[in-house]
PDB file of N, CA and C in Angstrom:
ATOM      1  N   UNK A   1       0.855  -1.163   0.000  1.00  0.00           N
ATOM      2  CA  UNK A   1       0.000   0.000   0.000  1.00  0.00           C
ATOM      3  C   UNK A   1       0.898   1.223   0.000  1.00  0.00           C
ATOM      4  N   UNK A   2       1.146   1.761  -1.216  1.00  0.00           N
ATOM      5  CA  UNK A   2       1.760   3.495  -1.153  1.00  0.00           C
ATOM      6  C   UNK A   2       0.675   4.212  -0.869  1.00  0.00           C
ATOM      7  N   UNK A   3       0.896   5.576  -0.228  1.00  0.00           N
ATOM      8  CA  UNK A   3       0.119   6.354  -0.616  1.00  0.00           C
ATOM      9  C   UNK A   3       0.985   7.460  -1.215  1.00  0.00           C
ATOM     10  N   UNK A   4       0.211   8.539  -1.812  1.00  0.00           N
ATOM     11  CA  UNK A   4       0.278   9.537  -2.585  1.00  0.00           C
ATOM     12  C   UNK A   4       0.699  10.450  -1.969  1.00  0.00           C
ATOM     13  N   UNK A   5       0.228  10.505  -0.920  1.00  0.00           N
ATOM     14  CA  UNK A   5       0.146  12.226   0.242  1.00  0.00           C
ATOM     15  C   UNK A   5       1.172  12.481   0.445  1.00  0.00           C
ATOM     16  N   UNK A   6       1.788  13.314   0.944  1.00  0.00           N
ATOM     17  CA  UNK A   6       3.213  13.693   2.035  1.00  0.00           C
ATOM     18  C   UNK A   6       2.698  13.733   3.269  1.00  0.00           C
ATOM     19  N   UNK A   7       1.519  13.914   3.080  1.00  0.00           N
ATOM     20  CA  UNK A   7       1.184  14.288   4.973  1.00  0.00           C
ATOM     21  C   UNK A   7       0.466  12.723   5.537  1.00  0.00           C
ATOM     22  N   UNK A   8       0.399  12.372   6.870  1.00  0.00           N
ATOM     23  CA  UNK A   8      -0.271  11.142   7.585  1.00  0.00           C
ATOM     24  C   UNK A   8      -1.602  11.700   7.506  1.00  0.00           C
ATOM     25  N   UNK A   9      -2.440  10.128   6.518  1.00  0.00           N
ATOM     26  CA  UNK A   9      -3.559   9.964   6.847  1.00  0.00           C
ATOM     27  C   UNK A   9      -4.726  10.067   7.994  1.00  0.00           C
ATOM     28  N   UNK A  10      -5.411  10.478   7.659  1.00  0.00           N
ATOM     29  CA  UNK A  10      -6.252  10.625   9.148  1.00  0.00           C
ATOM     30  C   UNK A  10      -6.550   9.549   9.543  1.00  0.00           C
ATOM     31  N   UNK A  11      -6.693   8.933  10.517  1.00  0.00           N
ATOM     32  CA  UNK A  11      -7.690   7.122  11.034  1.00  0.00           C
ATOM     33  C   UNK A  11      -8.445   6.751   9.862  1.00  0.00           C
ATOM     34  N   UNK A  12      -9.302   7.643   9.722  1.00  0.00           N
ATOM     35  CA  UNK A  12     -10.731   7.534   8.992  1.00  0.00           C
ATOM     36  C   UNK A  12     -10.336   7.091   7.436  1.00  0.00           C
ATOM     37  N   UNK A  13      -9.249   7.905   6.803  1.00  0.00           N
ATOM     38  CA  UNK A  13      -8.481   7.736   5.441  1.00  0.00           C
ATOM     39  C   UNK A  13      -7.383   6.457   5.588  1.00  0.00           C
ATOM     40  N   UNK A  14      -6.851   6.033   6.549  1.00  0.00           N
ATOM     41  CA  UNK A  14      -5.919   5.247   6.796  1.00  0.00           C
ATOM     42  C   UNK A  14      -7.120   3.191   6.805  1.00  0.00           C
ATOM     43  N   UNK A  15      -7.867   3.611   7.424  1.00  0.00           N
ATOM     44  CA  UNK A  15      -8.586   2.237   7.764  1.00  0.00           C
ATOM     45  C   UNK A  15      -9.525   2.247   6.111  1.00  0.00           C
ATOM     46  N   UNK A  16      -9.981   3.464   5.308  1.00  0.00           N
ATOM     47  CA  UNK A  16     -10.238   3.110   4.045  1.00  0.00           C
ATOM     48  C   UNK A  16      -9.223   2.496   3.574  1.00  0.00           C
ATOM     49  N   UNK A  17      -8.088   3.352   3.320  1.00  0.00           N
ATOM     50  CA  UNK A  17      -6.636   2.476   2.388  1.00  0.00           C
ATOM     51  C   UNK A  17      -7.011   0.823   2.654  1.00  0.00           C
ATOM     52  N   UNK A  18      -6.609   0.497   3.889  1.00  0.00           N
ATOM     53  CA  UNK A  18      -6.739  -0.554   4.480  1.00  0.00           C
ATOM     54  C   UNK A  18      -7.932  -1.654   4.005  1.00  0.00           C
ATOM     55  N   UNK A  19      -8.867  -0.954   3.689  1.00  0.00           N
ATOM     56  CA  UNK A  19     -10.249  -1.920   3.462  1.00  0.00           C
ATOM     57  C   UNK A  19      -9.804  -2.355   2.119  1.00  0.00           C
ATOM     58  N   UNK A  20      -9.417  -1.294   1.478  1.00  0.00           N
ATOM     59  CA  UNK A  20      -9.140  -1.472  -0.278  1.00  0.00           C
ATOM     60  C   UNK A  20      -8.097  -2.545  -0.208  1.00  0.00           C
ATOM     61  N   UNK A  21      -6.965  -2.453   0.359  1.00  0.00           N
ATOM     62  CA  UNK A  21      -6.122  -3.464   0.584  1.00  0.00           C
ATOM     63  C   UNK A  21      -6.462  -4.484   0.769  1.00  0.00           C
ATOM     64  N   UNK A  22      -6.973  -4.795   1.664  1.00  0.00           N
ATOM     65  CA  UNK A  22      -8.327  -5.924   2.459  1.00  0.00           C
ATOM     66  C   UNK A  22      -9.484  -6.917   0.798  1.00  0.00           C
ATOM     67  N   UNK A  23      -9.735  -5.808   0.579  1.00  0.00           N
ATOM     68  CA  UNK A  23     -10.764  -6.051  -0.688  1.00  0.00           C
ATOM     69  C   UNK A  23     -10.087  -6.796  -1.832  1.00  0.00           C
ATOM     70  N   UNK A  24      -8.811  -6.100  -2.308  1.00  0.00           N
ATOM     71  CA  UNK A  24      -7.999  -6.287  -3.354  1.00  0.00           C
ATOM     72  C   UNK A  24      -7.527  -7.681  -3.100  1.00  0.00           C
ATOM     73  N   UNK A  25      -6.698  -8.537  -1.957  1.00  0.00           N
ATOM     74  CA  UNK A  25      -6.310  -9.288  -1.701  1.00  0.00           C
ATOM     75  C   UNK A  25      -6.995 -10.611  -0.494  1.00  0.00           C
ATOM     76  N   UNK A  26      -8.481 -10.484  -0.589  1.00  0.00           N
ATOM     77  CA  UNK A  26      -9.158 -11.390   0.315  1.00  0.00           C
ATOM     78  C   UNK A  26      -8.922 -12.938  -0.460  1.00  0.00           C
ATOM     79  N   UNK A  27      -9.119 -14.020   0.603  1.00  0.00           N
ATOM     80  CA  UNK A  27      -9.601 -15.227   0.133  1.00  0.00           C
ATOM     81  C   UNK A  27     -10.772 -15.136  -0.273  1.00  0.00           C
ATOM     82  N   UNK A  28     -11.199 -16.219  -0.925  1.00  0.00           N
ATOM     83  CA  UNK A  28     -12.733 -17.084  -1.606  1.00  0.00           C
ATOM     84  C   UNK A  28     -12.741 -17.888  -0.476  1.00  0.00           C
ATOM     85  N   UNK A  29     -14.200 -17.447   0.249  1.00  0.00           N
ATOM     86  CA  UNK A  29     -14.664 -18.756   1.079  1.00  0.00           C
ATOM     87  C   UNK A  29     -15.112 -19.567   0.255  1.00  0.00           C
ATOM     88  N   UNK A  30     -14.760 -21.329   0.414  1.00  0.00           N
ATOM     89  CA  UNK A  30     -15.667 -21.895   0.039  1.00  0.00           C
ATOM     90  C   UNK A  30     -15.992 -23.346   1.047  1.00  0.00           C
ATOM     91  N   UNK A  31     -16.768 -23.964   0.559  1.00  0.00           N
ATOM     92  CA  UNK A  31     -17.409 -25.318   1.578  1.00  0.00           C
ATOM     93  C   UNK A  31     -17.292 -26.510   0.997  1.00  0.00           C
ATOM     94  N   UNK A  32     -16.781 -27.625   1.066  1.00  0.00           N
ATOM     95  CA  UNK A  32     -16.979 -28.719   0.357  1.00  0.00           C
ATOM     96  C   UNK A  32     -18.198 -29.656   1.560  1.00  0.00           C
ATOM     97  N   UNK A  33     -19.176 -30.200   0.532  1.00  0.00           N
ATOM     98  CA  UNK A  33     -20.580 -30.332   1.378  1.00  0.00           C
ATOM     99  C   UNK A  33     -20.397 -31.777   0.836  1.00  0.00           C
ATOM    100  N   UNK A  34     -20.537 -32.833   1.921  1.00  0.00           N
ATOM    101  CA  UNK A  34     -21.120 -34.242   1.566  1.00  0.00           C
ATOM    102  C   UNK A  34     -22.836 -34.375   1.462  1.00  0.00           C
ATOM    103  N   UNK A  35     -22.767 -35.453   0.554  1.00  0.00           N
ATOM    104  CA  UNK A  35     -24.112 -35.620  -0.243  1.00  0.00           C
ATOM    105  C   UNK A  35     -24.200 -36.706   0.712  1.00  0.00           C
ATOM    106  N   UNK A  36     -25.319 -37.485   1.203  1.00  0.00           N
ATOM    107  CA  UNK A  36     -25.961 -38.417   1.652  1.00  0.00           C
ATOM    108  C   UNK A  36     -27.354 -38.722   0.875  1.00  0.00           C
ATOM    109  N   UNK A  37     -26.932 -39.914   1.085  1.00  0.00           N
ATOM    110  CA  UNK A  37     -27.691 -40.860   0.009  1.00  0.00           C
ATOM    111  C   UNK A  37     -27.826 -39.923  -1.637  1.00  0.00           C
ATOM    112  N   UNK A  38     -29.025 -40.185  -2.422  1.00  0.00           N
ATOM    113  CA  UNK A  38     -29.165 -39.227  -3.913  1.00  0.00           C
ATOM    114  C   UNK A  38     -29.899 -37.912  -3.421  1.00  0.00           C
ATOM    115  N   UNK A  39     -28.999 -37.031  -2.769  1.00  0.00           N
ATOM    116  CA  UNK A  39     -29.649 -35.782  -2.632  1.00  0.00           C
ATOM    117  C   UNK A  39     -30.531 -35.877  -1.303  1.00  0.00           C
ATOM    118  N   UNK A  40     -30.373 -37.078  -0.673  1.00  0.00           N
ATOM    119  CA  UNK A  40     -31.511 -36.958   0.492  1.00  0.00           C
ATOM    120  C   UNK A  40     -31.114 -36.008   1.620  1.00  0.00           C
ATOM    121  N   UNK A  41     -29.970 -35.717   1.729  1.00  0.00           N
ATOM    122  CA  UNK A  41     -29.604 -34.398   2.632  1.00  0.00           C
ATOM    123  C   UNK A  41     -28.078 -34.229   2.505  1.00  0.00           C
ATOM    124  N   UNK A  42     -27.127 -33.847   3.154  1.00  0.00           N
ATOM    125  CA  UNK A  42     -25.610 -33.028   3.281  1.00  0.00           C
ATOM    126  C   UNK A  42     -25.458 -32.194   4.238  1.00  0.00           C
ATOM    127  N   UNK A  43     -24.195 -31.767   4.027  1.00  0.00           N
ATOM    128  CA  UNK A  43     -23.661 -31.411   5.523  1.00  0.00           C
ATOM    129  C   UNK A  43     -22.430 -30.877   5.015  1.00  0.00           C
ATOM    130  N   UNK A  44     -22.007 -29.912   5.859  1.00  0.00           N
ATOM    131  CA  UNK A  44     -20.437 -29.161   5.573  1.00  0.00           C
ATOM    132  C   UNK A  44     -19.204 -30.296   5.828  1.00  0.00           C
ATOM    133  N   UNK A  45     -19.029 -30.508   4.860  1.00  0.00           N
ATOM    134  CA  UNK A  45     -17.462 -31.813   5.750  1.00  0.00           C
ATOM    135  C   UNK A  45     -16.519 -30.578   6.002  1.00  0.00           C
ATOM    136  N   UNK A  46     -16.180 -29.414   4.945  1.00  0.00           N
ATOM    137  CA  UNK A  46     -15.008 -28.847   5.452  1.00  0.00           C
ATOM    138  C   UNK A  46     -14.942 -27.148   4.896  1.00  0.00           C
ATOM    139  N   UNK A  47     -14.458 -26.877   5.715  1.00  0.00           N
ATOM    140  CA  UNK A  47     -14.468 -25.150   4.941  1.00  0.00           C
ATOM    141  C   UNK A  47     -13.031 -24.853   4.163  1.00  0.00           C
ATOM    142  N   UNK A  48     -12.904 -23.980   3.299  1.00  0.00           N
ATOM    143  CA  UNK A  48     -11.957 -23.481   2.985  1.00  0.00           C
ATOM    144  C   UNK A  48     -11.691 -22.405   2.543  1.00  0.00           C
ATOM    145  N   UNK A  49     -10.319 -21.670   1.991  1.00  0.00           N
ATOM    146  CA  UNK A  49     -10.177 -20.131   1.784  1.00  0.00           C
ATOM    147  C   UNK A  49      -9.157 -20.348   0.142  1.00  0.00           C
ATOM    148  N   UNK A  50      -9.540 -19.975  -0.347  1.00  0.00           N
ATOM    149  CA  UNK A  50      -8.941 -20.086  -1.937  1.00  0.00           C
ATOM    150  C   UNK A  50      -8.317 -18.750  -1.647  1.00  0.00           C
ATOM    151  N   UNK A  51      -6.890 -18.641  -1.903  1.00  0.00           N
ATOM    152  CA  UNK A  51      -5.967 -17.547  -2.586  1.00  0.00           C
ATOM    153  C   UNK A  51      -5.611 -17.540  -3.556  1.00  0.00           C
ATOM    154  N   UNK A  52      -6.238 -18.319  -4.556  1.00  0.00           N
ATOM    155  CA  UNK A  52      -5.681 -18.102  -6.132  1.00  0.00           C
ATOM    156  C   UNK A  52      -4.755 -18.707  -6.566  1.00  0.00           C
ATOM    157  N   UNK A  53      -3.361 -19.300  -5.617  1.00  0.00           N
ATOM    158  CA  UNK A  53      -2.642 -19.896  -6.013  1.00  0.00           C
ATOM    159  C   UNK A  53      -2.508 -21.361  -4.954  1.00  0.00           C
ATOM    160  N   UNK A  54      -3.470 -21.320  -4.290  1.00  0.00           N
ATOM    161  CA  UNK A  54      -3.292 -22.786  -3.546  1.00  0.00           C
ATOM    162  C   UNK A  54      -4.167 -22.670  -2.685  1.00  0.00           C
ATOM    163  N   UNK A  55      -4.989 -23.388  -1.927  1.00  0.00           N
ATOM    164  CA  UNK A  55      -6.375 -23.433  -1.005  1.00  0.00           C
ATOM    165  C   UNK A  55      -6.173 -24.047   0.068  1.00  0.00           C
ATOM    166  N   UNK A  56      -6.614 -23.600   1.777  1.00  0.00           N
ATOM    167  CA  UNK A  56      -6.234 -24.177   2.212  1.00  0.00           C
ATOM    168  C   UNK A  56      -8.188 -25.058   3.062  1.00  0.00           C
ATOM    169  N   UNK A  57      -8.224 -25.947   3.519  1.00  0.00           N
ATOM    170  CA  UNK A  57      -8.820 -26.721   3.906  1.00  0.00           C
ATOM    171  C   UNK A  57      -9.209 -27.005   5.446  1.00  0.00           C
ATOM    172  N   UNK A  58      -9.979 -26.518   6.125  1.00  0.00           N
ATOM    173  CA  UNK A  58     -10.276 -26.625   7.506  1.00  0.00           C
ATOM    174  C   UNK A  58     -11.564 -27.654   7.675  1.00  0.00           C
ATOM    175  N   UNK A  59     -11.473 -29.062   8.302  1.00  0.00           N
ATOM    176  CA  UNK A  59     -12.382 -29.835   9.193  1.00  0.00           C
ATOM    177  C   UNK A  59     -13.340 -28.783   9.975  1.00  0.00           C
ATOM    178  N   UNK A  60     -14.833 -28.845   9.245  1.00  0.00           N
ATOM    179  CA  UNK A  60     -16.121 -28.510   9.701  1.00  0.00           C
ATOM    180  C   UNK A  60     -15.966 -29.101  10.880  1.00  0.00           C
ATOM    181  N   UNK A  61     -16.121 -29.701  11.285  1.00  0.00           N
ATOM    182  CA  UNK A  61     -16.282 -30.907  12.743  1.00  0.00           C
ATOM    183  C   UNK A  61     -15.913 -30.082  13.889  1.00  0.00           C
ATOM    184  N   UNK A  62     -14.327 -29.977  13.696  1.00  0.00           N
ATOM    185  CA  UNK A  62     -13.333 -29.272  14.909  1.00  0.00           C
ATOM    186  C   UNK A  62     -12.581 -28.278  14.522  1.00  0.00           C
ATOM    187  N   UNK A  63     -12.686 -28.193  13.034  1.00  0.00           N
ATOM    188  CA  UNK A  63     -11.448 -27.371  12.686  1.00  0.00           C
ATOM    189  C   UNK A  63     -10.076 -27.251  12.730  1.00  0.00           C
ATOM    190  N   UNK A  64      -9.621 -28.742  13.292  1.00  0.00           N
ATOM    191  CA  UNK A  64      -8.228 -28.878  13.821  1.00  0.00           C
ATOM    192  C   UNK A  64      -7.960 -29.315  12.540  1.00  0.00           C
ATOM    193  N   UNK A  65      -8.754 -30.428  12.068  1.00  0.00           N
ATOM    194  CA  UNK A  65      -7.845 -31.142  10.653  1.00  0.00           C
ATOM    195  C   UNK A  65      -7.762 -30.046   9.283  1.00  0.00           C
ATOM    196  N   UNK A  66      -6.551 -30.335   9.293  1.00  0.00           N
ATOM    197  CA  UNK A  66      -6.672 -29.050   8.191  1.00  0.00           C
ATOM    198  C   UNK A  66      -5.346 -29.389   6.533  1.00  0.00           C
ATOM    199  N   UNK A  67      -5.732 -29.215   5.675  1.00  0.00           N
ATOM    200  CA  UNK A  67      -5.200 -29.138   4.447  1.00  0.00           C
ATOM    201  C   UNK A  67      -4.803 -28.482   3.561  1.00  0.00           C
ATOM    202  N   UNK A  68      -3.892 -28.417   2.619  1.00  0.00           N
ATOM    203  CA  UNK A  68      -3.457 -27.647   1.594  1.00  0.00           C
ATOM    204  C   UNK A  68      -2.955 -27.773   0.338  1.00  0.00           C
ATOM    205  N   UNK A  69      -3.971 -27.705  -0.710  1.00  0.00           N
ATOM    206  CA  UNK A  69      -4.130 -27.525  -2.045  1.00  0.00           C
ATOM    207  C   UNK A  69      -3.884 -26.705  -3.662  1.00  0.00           C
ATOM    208  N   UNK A  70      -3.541 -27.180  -4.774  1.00  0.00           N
ATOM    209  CA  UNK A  70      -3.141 -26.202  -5.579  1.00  0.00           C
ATOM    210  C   UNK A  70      -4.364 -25.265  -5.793  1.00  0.00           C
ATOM    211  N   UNK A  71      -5.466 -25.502  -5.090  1.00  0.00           N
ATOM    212  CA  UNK A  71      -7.067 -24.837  -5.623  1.00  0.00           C
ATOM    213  C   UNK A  71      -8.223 -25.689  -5.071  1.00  0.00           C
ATOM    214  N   UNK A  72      -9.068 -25.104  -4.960  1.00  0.00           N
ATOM    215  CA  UNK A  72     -10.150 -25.391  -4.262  1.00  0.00           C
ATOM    216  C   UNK A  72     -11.045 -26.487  -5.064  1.00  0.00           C
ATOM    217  N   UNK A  73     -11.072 -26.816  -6.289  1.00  0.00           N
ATOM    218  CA  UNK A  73     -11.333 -28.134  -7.296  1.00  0.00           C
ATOM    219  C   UNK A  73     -10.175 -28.803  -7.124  1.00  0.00           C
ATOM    220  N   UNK A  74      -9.244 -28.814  -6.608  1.00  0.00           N
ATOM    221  CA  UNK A  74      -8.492 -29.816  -6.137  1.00  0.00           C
ATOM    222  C   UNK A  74      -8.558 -30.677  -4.449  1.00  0.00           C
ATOM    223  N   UNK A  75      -9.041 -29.776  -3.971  1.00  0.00           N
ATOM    224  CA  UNK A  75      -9.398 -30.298  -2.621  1.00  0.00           C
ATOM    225  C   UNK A  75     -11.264 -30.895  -3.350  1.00  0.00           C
ATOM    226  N   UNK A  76     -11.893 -30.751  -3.618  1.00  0.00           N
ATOM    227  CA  UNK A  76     -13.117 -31.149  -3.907  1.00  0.00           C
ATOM    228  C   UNK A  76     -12.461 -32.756  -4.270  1.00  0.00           C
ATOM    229  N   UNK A  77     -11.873 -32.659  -5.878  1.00  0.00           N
ATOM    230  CA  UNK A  77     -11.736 -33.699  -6.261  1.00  0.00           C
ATOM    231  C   UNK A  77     -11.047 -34.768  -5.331  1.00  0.00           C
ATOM    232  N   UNK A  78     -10.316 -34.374  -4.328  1.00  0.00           N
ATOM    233  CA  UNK A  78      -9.507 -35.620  -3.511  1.00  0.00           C
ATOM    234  C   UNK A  78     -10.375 -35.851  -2.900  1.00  0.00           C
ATOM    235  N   UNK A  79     -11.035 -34.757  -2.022  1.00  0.00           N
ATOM    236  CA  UNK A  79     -11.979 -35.209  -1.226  1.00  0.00           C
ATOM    237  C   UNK A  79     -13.689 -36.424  -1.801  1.00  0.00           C
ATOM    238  N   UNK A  80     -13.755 -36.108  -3.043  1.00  0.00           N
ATOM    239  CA  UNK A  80     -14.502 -36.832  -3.972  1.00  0.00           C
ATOM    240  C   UNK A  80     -14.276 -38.116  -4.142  1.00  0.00           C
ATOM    241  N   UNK A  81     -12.912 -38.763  -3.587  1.00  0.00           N
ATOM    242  CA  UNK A  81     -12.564 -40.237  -4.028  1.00  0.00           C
ATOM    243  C   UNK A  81     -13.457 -41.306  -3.395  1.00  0.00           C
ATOM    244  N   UNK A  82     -14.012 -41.114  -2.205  1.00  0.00           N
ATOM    245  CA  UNK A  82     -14.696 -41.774  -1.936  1.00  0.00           C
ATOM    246  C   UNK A  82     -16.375 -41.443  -1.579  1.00  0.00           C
ATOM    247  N   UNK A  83     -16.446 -40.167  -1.688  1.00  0.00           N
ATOM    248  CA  UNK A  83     -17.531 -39.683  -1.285  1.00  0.00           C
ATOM    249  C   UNK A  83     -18.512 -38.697  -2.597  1.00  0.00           C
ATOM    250  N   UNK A  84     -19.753 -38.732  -2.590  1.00  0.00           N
ATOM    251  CA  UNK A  84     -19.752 -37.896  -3.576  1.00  0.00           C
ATOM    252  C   UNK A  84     -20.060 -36.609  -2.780  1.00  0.00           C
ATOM    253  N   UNK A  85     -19.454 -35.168  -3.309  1.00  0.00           N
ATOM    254  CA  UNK A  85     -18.923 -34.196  -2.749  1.00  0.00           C
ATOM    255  C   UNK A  85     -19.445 -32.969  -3.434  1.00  0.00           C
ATOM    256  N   UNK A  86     -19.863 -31.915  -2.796  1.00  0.00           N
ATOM    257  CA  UNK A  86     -19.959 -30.750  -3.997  1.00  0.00           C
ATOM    258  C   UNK A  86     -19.117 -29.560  -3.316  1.00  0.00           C
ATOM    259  N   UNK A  87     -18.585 -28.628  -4.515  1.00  0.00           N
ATOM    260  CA  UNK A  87     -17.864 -27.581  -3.995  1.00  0.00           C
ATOM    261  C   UNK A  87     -18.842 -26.249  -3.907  1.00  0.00           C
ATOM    262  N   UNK A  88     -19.204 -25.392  -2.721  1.00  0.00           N
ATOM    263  CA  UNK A  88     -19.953 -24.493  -2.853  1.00  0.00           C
ATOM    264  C   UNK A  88     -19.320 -23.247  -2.458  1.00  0.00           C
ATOM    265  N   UNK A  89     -19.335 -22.694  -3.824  1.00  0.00           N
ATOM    266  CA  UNK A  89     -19.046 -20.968  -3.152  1.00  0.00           C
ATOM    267  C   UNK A  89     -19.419 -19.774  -2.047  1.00  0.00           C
ATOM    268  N   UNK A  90     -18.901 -19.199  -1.263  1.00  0.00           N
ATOM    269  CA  UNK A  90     -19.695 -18.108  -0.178  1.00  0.00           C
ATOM    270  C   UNK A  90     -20.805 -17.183  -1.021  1.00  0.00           C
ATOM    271  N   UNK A  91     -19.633 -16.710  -1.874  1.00  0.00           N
ATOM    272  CA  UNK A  91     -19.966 -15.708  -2.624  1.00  0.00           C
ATOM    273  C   UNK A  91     -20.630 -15.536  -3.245  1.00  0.00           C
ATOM    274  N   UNK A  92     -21.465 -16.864  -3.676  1.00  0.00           N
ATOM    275  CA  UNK A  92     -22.340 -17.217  -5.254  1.00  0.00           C
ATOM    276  C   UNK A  92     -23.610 -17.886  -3.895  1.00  0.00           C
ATOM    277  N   UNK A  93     -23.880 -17.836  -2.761  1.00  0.00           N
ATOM    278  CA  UNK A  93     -25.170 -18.203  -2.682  1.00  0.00           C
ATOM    279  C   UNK A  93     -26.430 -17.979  -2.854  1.00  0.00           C
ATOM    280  N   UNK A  94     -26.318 -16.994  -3.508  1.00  0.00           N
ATOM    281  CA  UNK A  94     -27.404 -16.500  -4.062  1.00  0.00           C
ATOM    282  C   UNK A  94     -28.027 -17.280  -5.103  1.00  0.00           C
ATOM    283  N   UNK A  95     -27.006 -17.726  -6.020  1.00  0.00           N
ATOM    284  CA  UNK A  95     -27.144 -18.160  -7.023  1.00  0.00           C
ATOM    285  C   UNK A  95     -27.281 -19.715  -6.901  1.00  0.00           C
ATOM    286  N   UNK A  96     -26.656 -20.309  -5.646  1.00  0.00           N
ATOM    287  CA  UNK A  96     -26.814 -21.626  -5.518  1.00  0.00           C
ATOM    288  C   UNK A  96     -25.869 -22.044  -6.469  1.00  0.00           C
ATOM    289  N   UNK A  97     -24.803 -21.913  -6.864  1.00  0.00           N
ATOM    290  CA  UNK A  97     -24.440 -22.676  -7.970  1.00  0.00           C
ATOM    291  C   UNK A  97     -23.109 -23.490  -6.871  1.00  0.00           C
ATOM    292  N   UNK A  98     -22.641 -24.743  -8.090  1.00  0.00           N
ATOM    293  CA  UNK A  98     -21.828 -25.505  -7.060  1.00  0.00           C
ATOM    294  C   UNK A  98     -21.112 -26.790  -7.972  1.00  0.00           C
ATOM    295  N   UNK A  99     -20.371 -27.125  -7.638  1.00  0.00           N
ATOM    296  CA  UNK A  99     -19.593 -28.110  -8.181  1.00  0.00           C
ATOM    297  C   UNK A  99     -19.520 -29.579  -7.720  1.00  0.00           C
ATOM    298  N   UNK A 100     -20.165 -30.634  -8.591  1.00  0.00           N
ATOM    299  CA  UNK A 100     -20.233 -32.050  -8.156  1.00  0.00           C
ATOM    300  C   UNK A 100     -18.837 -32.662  -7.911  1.00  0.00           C
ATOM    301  N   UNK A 101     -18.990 -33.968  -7.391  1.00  0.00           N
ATOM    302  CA  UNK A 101     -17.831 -34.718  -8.112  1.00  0.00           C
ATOM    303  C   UNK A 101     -17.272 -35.051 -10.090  1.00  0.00           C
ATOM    304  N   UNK A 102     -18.298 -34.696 -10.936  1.00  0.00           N
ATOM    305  CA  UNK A 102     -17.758 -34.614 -11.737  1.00  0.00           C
ATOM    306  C   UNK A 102     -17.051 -33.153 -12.474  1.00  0.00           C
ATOM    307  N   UNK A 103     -17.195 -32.183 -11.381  1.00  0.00           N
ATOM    308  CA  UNK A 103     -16.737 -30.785 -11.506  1.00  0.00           C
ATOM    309  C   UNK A 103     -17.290 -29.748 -12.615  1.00  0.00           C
ATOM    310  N   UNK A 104     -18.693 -30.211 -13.046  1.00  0.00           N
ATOM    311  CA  UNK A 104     -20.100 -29.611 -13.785  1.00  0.00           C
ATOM    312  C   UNK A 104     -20.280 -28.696 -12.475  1.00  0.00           C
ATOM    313  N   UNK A 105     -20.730 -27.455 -12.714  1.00  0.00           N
ATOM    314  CA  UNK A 105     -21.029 -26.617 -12.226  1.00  0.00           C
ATOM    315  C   UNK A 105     -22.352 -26.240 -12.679  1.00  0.00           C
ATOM    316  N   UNK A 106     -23.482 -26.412 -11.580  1.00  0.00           N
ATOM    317  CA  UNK A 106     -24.929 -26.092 -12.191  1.00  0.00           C
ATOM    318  C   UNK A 106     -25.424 -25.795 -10.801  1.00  0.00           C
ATOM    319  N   UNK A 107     -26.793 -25.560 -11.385  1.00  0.00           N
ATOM    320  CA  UNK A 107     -27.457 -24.779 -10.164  1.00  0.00           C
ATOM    321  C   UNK A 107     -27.948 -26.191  -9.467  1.00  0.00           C
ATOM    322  N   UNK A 108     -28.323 -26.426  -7.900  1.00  0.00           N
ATOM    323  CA  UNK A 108     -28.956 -27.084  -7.371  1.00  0.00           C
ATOM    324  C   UNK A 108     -29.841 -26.173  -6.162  1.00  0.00           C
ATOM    325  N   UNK A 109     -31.010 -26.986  -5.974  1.00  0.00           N
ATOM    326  CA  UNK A 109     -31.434 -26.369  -4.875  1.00  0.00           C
ATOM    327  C   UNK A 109     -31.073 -27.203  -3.404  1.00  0.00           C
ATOM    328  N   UNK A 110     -30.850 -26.236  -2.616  1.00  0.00           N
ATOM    329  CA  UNK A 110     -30.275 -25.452  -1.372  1.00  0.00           C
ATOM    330  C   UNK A 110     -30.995 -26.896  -0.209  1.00  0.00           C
ATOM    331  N   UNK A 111     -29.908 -26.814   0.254  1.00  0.00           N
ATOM    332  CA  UNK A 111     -30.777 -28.351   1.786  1.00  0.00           C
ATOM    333  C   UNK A 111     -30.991 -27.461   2.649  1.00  0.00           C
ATOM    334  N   UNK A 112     -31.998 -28.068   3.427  1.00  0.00           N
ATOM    335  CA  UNK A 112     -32.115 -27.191   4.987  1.00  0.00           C
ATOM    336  C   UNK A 112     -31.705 -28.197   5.957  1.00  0.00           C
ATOM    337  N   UNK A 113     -31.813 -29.133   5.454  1.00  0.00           N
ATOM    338  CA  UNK A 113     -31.229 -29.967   6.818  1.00  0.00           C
ATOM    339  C   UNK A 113     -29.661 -30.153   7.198  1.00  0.00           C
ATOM    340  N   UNK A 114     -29.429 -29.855   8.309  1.00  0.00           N
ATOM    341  CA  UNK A 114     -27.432 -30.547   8.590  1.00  0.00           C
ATOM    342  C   UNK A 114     -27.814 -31.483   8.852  1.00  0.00           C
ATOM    343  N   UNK A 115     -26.528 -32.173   9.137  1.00  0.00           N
ATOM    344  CA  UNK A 115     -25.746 -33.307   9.597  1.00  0.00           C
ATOM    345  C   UNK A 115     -26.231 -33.736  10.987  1.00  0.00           C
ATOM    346  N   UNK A 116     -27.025 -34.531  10.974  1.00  0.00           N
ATOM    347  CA  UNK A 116     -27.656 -34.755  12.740  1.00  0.00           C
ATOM    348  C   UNK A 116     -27.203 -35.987  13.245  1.00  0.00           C
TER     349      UNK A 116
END
């Protein structure tokens, strides 16, 4: 972050810079969700934070188990080997859109039920 000025930012101008900074360089939340049975319900198996050049992977459960990936369709797909898995964006829930195990990206509609 340069700034332009010669003189120190005020708080108020200093914590904007900051947000822009913040904005410019955030992770992608995303969720990899297990499917149970054909769509009969799911559940968060794990959260994660995409930086663009590698993703890292946090255990829904406890949050202790944790992983690290070239990308967030790469943690889907490992995690996919035995399970069928979808990748869901923070950012796109609006839209519902999401990624299977075969890494088709389409709309599905939304579960209300967790993991009980």
């Amino acid at each position: 972050m340069e700034s332009t000025s010669t003189t120190t930012p005020t708080v108020e101008e200093f914590r904007r810079e900051l947000g822009e900074l913040v904005a410019a360089h955030r992770p992608r939340l995303f969720a990899v969700c297990e499917e149970i049975g054909v769509r009969e319900d799911g559940f968060v198996r794990c959260w994660g934070l995409d930086f663009g050049d590698a993703a890292e992977v946090f255990s829904a459960e406890d949050g202790r188990g944790r992983a690290r990936f070239r990308s967030a369709d790469a943690a889907r797909a490992h995690l996919a080997r035995h399970d069928q898995v979808h990748l869901i964006w923070a950012d796109e829930l609006g839209s519902t859109r999401c990624a299977g195990n075969d890494g088709d990206e389409s709309a599905h509609h939304p579960r209300t039920r967790g993991r009980e």
